[in-house]
Protein backbone atom coordinates (compact mmCIF):
# COMPACT_ATOMS: atom_id res chain seq x y z
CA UNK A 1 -7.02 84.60 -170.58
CA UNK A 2 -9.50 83.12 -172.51
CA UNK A 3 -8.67 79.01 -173.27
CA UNK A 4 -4.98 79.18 -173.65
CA UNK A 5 -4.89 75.61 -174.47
CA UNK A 6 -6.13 75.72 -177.74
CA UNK A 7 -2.90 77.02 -178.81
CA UNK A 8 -1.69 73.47 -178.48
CA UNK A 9 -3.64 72.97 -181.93
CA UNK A 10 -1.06 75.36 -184.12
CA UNK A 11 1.43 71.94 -184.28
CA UNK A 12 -1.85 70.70 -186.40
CA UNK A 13 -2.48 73.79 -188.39
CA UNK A 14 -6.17 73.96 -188.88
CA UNK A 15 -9.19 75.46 -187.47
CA UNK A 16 -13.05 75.32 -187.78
CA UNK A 17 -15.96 77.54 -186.89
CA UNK A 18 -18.84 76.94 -184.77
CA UNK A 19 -22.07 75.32 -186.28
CA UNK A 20 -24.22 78.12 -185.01
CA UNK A 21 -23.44 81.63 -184.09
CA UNK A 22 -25.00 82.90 -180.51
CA UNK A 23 -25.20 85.71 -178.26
CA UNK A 24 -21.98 86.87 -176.50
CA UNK A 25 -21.65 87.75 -172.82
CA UNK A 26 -19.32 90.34 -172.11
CA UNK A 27 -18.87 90.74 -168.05
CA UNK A 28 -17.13 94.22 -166.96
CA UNK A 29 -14.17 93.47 -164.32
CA UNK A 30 -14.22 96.07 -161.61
CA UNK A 31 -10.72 97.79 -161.07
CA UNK A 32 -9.60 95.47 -158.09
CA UNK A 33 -10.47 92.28 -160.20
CA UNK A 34 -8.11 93.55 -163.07
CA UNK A 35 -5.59 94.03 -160.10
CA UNK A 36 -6.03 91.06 -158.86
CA UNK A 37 -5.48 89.52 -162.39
CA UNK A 38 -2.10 91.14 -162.84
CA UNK A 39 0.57 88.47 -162.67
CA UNK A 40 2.30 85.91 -164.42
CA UNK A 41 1.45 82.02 -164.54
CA UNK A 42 3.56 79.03 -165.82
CA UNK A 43 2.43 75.58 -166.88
CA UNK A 44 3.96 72.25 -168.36
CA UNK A 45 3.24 71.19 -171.53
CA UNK A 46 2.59 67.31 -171.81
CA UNK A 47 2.34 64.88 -174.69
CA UNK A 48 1.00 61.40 -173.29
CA UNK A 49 2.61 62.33 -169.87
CA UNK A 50 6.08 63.30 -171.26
CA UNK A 51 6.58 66.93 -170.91
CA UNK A 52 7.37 68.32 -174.49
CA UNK A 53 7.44 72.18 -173.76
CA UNK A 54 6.16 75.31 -171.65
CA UNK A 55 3.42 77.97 -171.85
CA UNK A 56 3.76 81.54 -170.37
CA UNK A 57 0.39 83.50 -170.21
CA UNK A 58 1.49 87.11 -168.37
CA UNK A 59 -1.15 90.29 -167.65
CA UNK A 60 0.47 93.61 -166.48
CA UNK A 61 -0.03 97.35 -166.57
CA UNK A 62 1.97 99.26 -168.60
CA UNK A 63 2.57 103.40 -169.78
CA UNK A 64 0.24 102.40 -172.81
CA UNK A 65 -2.35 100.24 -170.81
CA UNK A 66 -3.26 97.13 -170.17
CA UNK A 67 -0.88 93.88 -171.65
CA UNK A 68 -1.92 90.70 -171.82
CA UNK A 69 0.79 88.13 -173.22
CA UNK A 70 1.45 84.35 -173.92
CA UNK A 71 4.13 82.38 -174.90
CA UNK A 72 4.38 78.63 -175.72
CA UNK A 73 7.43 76.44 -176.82
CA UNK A 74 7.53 72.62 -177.80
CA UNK A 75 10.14 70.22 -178.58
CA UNK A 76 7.99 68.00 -181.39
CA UNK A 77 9.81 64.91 -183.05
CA UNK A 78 8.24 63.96 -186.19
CA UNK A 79 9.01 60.58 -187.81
CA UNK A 80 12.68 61.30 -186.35
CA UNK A 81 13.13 64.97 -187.07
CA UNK A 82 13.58 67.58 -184.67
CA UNK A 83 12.15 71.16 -184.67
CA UNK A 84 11.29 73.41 -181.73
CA UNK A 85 8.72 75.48 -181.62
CA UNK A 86 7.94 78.69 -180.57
CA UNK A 87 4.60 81.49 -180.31
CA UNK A 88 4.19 84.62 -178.65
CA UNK A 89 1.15 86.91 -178.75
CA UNK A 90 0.48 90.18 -176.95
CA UNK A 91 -2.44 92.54 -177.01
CA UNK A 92 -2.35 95.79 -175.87
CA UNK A 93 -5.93 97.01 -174.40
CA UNK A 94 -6.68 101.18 -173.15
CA UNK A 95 -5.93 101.15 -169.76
CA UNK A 96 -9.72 102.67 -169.34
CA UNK A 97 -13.09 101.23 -169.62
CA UNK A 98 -14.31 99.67 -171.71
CA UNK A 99 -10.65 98.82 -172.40
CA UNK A 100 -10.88 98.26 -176.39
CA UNK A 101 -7.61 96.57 -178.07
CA UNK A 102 -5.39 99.19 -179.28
CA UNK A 103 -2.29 97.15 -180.71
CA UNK A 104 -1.73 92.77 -181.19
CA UNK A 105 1.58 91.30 -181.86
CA UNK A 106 1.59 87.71 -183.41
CA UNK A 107 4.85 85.74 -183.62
CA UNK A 108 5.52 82.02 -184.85
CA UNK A 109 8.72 80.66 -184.99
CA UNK A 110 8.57 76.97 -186.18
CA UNK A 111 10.85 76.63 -189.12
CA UNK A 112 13.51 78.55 -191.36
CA UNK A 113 11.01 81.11 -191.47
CA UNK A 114 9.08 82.90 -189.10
CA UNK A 115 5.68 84.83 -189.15
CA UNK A 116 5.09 87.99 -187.36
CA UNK A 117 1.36 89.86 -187.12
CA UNK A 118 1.55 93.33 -186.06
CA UNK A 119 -2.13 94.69 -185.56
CA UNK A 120 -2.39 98.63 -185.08
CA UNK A 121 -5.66 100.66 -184.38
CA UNK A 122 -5.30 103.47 -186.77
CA UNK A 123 -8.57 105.19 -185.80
CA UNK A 124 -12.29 104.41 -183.60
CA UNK A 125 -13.16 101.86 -186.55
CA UNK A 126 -9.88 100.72 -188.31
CA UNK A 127 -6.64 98.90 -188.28
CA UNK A 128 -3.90 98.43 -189.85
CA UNK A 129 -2.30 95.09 -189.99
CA UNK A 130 1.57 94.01 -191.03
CA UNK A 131 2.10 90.75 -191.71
CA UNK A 132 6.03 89.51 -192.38
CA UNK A 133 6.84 86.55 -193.65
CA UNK A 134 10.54 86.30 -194.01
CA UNK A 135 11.72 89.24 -196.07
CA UNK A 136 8.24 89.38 -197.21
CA UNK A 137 6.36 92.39 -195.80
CA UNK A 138 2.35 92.42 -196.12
CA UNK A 139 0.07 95.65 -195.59
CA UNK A 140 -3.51 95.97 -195.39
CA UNK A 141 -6.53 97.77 -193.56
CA UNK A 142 -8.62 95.69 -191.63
CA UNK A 143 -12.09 96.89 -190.25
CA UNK A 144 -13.04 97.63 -186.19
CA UNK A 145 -12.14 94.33 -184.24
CA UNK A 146 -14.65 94.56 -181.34
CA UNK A 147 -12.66 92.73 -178.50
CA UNK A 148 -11.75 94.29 -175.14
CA UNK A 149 -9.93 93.57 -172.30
CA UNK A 150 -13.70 92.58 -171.07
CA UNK A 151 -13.84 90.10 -173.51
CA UNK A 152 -10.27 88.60 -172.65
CA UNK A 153 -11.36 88.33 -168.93
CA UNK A 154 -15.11 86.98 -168.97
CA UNK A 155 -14.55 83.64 -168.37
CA UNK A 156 -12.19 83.81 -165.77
CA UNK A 157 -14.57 86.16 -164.23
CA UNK A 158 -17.84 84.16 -164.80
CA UNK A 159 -15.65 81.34 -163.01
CA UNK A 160 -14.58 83.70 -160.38
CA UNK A 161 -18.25 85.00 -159.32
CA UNK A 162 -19.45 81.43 -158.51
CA UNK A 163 -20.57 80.01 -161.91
CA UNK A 164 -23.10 76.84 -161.12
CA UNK A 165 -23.08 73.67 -162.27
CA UNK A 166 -24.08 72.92 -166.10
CA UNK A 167 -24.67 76.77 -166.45
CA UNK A 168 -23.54 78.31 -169.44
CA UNK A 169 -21.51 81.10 -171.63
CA UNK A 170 -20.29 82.22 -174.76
CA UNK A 171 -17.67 84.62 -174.78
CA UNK A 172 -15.54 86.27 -177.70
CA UNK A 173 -12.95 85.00 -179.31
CA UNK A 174 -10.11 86.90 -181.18
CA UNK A 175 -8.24 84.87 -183.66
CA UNK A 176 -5.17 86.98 -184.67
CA UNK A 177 -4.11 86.12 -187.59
CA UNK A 178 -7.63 85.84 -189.55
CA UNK A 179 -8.05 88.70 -186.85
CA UNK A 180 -11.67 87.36 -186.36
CA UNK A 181 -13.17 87.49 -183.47
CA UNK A 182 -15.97 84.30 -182.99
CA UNK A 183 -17.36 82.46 -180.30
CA UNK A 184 -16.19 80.57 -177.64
CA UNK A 185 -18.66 78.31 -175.54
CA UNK A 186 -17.94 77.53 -172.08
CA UNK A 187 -20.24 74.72 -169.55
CA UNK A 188 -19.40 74.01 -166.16
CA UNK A 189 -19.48 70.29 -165.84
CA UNK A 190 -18.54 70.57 -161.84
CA UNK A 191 -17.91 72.14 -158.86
CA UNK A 192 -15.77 70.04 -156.57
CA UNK A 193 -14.00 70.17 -153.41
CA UNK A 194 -10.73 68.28 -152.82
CA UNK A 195 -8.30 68.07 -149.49
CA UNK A 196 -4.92 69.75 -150.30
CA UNK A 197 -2.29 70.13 -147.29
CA UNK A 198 -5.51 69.10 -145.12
CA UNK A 199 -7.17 72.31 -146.45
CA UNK A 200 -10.60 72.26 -148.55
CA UNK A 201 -10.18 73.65 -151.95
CA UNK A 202 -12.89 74.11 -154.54
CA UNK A 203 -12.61 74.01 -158.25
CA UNK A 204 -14.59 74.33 -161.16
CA UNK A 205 -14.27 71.94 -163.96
CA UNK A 206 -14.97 74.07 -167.40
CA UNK A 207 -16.27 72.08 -170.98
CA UNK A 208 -14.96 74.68 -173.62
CA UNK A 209 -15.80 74.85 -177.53
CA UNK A 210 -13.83 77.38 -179.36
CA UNK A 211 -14.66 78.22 -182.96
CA UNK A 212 -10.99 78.25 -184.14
CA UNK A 213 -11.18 74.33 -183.35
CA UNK A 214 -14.37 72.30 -181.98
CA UNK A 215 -12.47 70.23 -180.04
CA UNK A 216 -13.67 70.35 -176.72
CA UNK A 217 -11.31 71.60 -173.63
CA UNK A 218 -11.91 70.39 -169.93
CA UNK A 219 -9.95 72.68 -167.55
CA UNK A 220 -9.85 73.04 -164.49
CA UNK A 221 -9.83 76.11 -162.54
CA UNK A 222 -9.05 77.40 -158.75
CA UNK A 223 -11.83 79.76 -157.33
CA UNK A 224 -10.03 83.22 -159.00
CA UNK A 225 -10.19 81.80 -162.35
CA UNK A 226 -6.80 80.56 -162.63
CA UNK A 227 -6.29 78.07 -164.94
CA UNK A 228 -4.34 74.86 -162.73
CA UNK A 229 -4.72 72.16 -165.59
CA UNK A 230 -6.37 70.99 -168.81
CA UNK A 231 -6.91 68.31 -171.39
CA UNK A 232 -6.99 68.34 -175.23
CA UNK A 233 -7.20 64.84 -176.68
CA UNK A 234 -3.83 63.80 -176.43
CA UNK A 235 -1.74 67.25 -174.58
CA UNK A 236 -2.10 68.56 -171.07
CA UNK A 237 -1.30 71.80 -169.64
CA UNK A 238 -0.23 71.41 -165.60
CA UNK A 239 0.05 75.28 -163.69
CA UNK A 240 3.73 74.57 -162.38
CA UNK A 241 6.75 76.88 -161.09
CA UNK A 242 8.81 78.82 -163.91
CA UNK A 243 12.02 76.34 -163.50
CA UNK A 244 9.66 73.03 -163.42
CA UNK A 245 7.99 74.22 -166.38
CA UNK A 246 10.61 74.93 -168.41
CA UNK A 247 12.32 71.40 -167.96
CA UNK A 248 11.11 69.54 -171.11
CA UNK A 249 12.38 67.08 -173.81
CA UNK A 250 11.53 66.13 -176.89
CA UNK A 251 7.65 64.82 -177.71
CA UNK A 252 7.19 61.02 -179.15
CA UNK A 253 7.53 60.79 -182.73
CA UNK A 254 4.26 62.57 -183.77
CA UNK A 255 4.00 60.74 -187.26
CA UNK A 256 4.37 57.41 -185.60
CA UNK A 257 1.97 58.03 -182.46
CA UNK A 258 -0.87 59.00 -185.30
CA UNK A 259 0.12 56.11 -187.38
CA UNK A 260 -3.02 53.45 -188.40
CA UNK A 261 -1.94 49.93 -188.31
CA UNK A 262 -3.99 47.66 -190.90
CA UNK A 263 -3.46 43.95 -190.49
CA UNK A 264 -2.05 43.08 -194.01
CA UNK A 265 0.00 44.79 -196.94
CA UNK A 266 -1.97 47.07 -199.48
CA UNK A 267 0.92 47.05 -202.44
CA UNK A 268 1.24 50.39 -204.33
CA UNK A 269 -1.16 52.39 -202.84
CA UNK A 270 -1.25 54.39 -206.26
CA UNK A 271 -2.92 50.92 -207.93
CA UNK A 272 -5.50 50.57 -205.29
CA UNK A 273 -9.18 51.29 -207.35
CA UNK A 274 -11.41 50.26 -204.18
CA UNK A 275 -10.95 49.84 -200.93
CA UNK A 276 -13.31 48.80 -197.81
CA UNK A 277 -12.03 48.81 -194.25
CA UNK A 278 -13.91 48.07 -190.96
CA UNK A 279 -12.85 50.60 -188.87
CA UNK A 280 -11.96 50.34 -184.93
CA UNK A 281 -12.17 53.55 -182.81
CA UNK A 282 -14.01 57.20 -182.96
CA UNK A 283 -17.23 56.35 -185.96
CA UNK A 284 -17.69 60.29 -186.17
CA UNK A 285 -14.10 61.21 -187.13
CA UNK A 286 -15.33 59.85 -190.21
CA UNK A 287 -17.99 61.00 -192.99
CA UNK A 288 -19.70 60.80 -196.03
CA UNK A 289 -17.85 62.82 -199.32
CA UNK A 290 -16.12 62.30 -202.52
CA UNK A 291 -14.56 59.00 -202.88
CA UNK A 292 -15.45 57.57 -199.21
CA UNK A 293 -18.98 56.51 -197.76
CA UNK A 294 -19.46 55.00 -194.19
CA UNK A 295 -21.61 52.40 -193.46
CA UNK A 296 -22.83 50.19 -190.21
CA UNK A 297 -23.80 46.74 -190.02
CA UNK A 298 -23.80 44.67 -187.03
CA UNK A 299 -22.64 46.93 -184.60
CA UNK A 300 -19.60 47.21 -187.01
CA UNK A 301 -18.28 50.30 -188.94
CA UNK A 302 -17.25 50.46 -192.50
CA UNK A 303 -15.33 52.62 -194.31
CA UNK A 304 -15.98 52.00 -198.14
CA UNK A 305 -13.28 54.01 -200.31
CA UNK A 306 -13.64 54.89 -204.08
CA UNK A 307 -14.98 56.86 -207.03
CA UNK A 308 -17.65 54.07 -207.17
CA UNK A 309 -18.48 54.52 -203.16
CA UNK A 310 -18.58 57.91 -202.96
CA UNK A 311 -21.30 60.45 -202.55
CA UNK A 312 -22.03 63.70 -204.52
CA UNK A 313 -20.70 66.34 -201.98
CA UNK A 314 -22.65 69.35 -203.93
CA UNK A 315 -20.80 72.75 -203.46
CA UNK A 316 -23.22 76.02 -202.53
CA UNK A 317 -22.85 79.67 -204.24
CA UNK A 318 -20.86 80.44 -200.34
CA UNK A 319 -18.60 77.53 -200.71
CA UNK A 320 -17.66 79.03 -203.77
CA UNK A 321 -17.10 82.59 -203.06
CA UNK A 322 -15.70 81.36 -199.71
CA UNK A 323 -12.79 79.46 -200.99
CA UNK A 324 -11.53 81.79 -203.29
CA UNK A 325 -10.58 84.46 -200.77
CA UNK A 326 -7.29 85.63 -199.81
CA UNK A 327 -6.20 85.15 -196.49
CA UNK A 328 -3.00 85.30 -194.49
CA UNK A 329 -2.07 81.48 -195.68
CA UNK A 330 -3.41 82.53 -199.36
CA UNK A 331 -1.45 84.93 -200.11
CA UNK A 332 -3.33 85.98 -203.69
CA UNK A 333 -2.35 89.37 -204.31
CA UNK A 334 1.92 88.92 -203.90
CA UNK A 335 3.24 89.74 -207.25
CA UNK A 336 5.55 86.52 -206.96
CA UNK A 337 2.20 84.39 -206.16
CA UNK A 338 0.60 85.66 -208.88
CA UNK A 339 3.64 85.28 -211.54
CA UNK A 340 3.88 81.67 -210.26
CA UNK A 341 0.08 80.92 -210.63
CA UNK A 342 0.34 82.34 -214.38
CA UNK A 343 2.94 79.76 -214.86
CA UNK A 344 1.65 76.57 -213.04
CA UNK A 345 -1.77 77.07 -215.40
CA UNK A 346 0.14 77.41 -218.36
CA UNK A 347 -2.97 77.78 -222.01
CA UNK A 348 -5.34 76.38 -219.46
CA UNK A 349 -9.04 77.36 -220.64
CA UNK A 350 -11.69 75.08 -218.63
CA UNK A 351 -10.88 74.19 -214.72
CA UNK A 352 -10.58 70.59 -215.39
CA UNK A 353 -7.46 71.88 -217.40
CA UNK A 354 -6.63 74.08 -214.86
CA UNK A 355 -6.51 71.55 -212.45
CA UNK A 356 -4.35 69.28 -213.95
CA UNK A 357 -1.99 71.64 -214.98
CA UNK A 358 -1.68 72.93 -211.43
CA UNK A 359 -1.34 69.94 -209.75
CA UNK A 360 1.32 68.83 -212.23
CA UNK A 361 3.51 72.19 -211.82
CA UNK A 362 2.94 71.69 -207.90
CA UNK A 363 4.29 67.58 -208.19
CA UNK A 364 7.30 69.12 -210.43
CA UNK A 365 7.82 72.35 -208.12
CA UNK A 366 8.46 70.70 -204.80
CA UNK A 367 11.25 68.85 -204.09
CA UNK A 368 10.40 66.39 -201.19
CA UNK A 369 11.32 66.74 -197.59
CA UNK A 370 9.81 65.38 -195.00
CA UNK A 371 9.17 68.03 -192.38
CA UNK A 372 7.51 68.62 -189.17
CA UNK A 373 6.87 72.59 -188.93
CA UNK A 374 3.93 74.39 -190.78
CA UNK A 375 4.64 75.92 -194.26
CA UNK A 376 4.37 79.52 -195.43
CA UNK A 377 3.36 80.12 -199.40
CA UNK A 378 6.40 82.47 -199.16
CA UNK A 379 8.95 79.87 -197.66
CA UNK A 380 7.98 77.33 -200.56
CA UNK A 381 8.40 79.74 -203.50
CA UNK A 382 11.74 80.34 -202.03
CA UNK A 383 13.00 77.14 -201.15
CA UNK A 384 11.02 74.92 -203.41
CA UNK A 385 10.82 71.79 -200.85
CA UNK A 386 8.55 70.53 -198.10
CA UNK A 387 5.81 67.48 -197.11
CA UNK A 388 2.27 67.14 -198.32
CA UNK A 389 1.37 70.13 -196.48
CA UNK A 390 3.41 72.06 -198.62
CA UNK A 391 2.05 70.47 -201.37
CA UNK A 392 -1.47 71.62 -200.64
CA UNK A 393 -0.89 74.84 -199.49
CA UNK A 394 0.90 75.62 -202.81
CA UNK A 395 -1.98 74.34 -204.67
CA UNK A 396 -4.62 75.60 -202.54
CA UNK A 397 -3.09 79.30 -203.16
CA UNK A 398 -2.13 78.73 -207.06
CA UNK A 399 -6.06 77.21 -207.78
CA UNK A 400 -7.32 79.87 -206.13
CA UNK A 401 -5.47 82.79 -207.77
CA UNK A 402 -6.24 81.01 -211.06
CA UNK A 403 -10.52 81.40 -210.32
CA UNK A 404 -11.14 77.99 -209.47
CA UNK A 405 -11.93 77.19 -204.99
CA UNK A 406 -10.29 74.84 -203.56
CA UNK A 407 -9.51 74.24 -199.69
CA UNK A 408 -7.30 71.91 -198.05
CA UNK A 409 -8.42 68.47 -196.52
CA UNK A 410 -6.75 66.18 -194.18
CA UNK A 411 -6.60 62.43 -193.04
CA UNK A 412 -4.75 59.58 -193.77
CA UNK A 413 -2.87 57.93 -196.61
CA UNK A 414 -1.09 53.88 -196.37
CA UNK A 415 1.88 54.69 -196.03
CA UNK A 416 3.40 51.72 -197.46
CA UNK A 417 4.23 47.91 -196.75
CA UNK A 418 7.42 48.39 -194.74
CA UNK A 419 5.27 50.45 -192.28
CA UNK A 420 1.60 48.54 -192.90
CA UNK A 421 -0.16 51.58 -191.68
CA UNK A 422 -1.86 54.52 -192.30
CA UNK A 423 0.02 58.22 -191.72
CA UNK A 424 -1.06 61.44 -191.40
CA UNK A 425 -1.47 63.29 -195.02
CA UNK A 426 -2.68 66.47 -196.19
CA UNK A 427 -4.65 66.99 -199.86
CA UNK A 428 -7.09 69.32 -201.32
CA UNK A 429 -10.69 69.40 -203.02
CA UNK A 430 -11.53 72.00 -205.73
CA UNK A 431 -14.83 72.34 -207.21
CA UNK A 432 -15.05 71.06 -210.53
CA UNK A 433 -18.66 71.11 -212.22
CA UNK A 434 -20.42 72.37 -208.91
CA UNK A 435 -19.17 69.67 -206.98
CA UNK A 436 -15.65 68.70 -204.87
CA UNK A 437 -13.45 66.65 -206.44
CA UNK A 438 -10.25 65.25 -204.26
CA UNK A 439 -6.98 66.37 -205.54
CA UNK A 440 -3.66 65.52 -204.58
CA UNK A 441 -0.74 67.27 -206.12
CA UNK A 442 2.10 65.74 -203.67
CA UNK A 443 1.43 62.07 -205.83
CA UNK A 444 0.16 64.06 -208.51
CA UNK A 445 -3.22 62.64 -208.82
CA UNK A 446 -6.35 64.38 -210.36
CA UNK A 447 -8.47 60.85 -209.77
CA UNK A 448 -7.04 60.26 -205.94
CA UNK A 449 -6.39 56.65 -204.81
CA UNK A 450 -8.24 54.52 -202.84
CA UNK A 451 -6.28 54.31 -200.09
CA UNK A 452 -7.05 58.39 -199.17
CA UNK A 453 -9.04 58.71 -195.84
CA UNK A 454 -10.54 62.01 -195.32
CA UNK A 455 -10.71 63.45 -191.68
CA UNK A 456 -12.18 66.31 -193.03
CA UNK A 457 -11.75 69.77 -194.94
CA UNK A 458 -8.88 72.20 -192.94
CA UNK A 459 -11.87 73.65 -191.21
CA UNK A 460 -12.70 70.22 -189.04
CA UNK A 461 -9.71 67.70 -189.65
CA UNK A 462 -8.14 69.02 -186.06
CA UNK A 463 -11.13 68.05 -183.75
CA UNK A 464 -10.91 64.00 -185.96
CA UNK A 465 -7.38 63.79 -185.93
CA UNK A 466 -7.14 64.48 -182.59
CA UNK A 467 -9.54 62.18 -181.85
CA UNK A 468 -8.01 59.43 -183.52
CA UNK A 469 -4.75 59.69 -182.93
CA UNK A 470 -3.74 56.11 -181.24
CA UNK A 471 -7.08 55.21 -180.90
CA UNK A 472 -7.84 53.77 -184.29
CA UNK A 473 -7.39 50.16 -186.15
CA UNK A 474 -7.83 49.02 -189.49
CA UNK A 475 -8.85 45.87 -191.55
CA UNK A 476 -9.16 45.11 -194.73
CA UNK A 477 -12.58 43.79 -195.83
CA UNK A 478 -12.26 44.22 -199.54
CA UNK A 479 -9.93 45.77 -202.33
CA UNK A 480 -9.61 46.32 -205.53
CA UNK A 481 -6.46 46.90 -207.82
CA UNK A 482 -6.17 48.89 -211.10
């Protein structure tokens, strides 16, 4: 099963393609390899050593073929709430060669309101896919998905038939609920040999890339393939019996472990005009864009923050067309999204207009509540409340069903002089005269404050903010106050 880890990165909600697209491998297991593969593995999930949850992955014949299932739950805490979490996937492949998918059932259970994918093959180049989102039920064709039970199995296999040392793959990828299938690039960093119960036994140590995330993977793997345990910034999976693995507790406080100390008070962050901080930990998590430039001198990084500091981030004919698009999250085409997006833009003519009259009617439509599961476009039209994720996701959808792109972006925001730290906040940009602007609906701001630290757009935050996370310091060089 190809990376299983990555599903770690849902609690974070974004994901990011690959910089460059290159040639799949697809090896063919022979039928006592897919025999072989047939059984059902447990592992621990881990937090900074505390374990926070458990993750199934199961592969088994069945009267319609071949199944190939996962399941992963979490206890997360976030800034003292509780929520548990819960995803399932299972892909149905012909029980012949080549083995093509023939049915995919997504399901993610994380708040009041759960999503469910149901992907059907309806013909030799189609699909039908279901979505449900609460009582709301989504239909749509979808074109061929080309991903096979060979596809699902390559790595384990390239493992399996001796891979050497800094050799190289990429394999495919299916992302279900984009259903996308993109690359996934495996290295093997080593081949070792350890002592266990005063027997030799090798392992491979695997470097992977996956397009739904960039951030990098190093598992390990026994001489069939198996996965036996693997790191992702922060989390750890460990293979361990089905009652061991099941034993968990409740993760640290997520908000707090991400949290940014700076080493004096900011005041209202909504008055701070400029802002420059010398920044302690991972340089690349940060970058150049609207309202924040970054700058080294002396060995020492800088993080200058600001209309006046920022650089022209000029938006391309794709960016354009790309972030207008419906999507699972975007849900464009609802007639309840599209009533609601009528309203929010009110006698709006130009997108400047538009803007601000979204991002007002998102402020006023959300009632704040600080929560620690992922929003759905349908769960906030229904219960009107959530965090700044909600906020964006609402304005995301309602921008783009009014004509003008936007996408969400992600970093951090002072949260405050009680705290005297930086938290974890989600915003958006929209294109506004052919460039992106920063917008942030949750304080209601169409000129964002200066105390907004971008990780990145929704398509590369994960990868920085897992980099970051308790790694990074703060102190104040400069600021300036309306």
């Amino acid at each position: 099963m190809a990376r299983p880890i990555a599903f770690v990165l849902i609690i974070l909600g974004f994901i990011a393609p690959l910089q460059a697209q290159q040639a799949f491998t697809r090896l063919e297991p022979t039928p006592k390899e897919i025999d072989a593969s047939l059984k059902t593995d447990w592992y621990g999930v881990y937090l900074q050593g505390k374990k926070i949850g458990h993750f199934r992955t199961t592969r088994e014949r069945t009267k319609e073929g071949i199944a190939e299932s996962i399941e992963l739950k979490m206890k997360l805490l976030s800034f003292g709430q509780k929520a548990e979490m819960t995803i399932a996937q299972t892909l149905l492949f012909d029980g012949k060669a080549p083995y093509p998918l023939l049915k995919a059932l997504y399901q993610e259970a994380s708040g009041p309101m759960g999503t469910d994918f149901v992907l059907t093959r309806t013909g030799p180049d189609a699909f039908d896919v279901v979505q449900t989102v609460g009582k709301n039920v989504r239909k749509r064709a979808v074109p061929n998905i080309d991903y096979t039970l060979q596809d699902a199995m390559t790595t384990e296999l390239w493992i399996k038939r001796g891979a050497a040392k800094d050799s190289e793959i990429v394999s495919r990828d299916l992302e279900l609920k984009e259903q996308k299938v993109e690359p996934q690039k495996s290295k093997m960093l080593a081949v070792k040999t350890s002592l266990v119960g005063g027997v030799d036994v090798k392992f491979y140590e695997v470097e992977s890339t996956s397009s739904h995330d960039q951030v990098k993977v190093v598992s390990r793997h026994d001489a069939d393939g198996k996965l036996l345990s693997g790191n992702i910034a922060i989390f750890e999976l460990r293979a361990e019996p089905e009652e061991q693995a099941k034993n968990s507790e409740y993760s640290k406080d997520l908000f707090v472990l991400g949290m940014a100390k700076v080493e004096r008070k900011l005041g209202d962050l909504r008055s701070v005009k400029e802002l420059v901080l010398e920044v302690d930990g991972p340089p690349t998590a940060f970058a150049d864009g609207p309202r924040q430039s970054l700058t080294k001198e002396d060995g020492k990084t800088r993080l200058l923050l600001g209309k006046r500091f920022g650089k022209e981030a000029k938006a391309t004919p794709q960016d354009a067309k790309d972030n207008l698009k419906e999507t699972s999250a975007y849900d464009l085409s609802d007639a309840k999204v599209k009533a609601l997006a009528a309203r929010a833009v009110g006698k709006a003519e130009t997108d400047e207009e538009k803007v601000k009259n979204i991002a007002k009617f998102v402020h006023d439509f959300i009632v704040p509540r600080l929560g620690n599961t992922l929003p759905t476009i349908h769960d906030l039209i229904e219960r009107k409340q959530g965090d700044c994720k909600s906020y964006a996701l609402l304005f995301c959808t309602l921008a783009r069903a009014n004509g003008v792109p936007a996408r969400e972006v992600a970093g951090l925001l002072y949260a405050g002089d009680d705290t005297q730290a930086f938290g974890g906040h989600a915003w958006n940009e929209v294109i506004l005269n052919g460039v992106w602007v920063p917008i942030d609906a949750s304080l209601n701001e169409t000129e964002v404050n200066a105390t907004h630290l971008c990780l990145g757009t929704d398509k590369t935050a994960a990868k920085n903010l897992l980099e970051t996370i308790g790694n990074l310091r703060l102190r104040v060089v400069e600021m300036k106050a309306k």
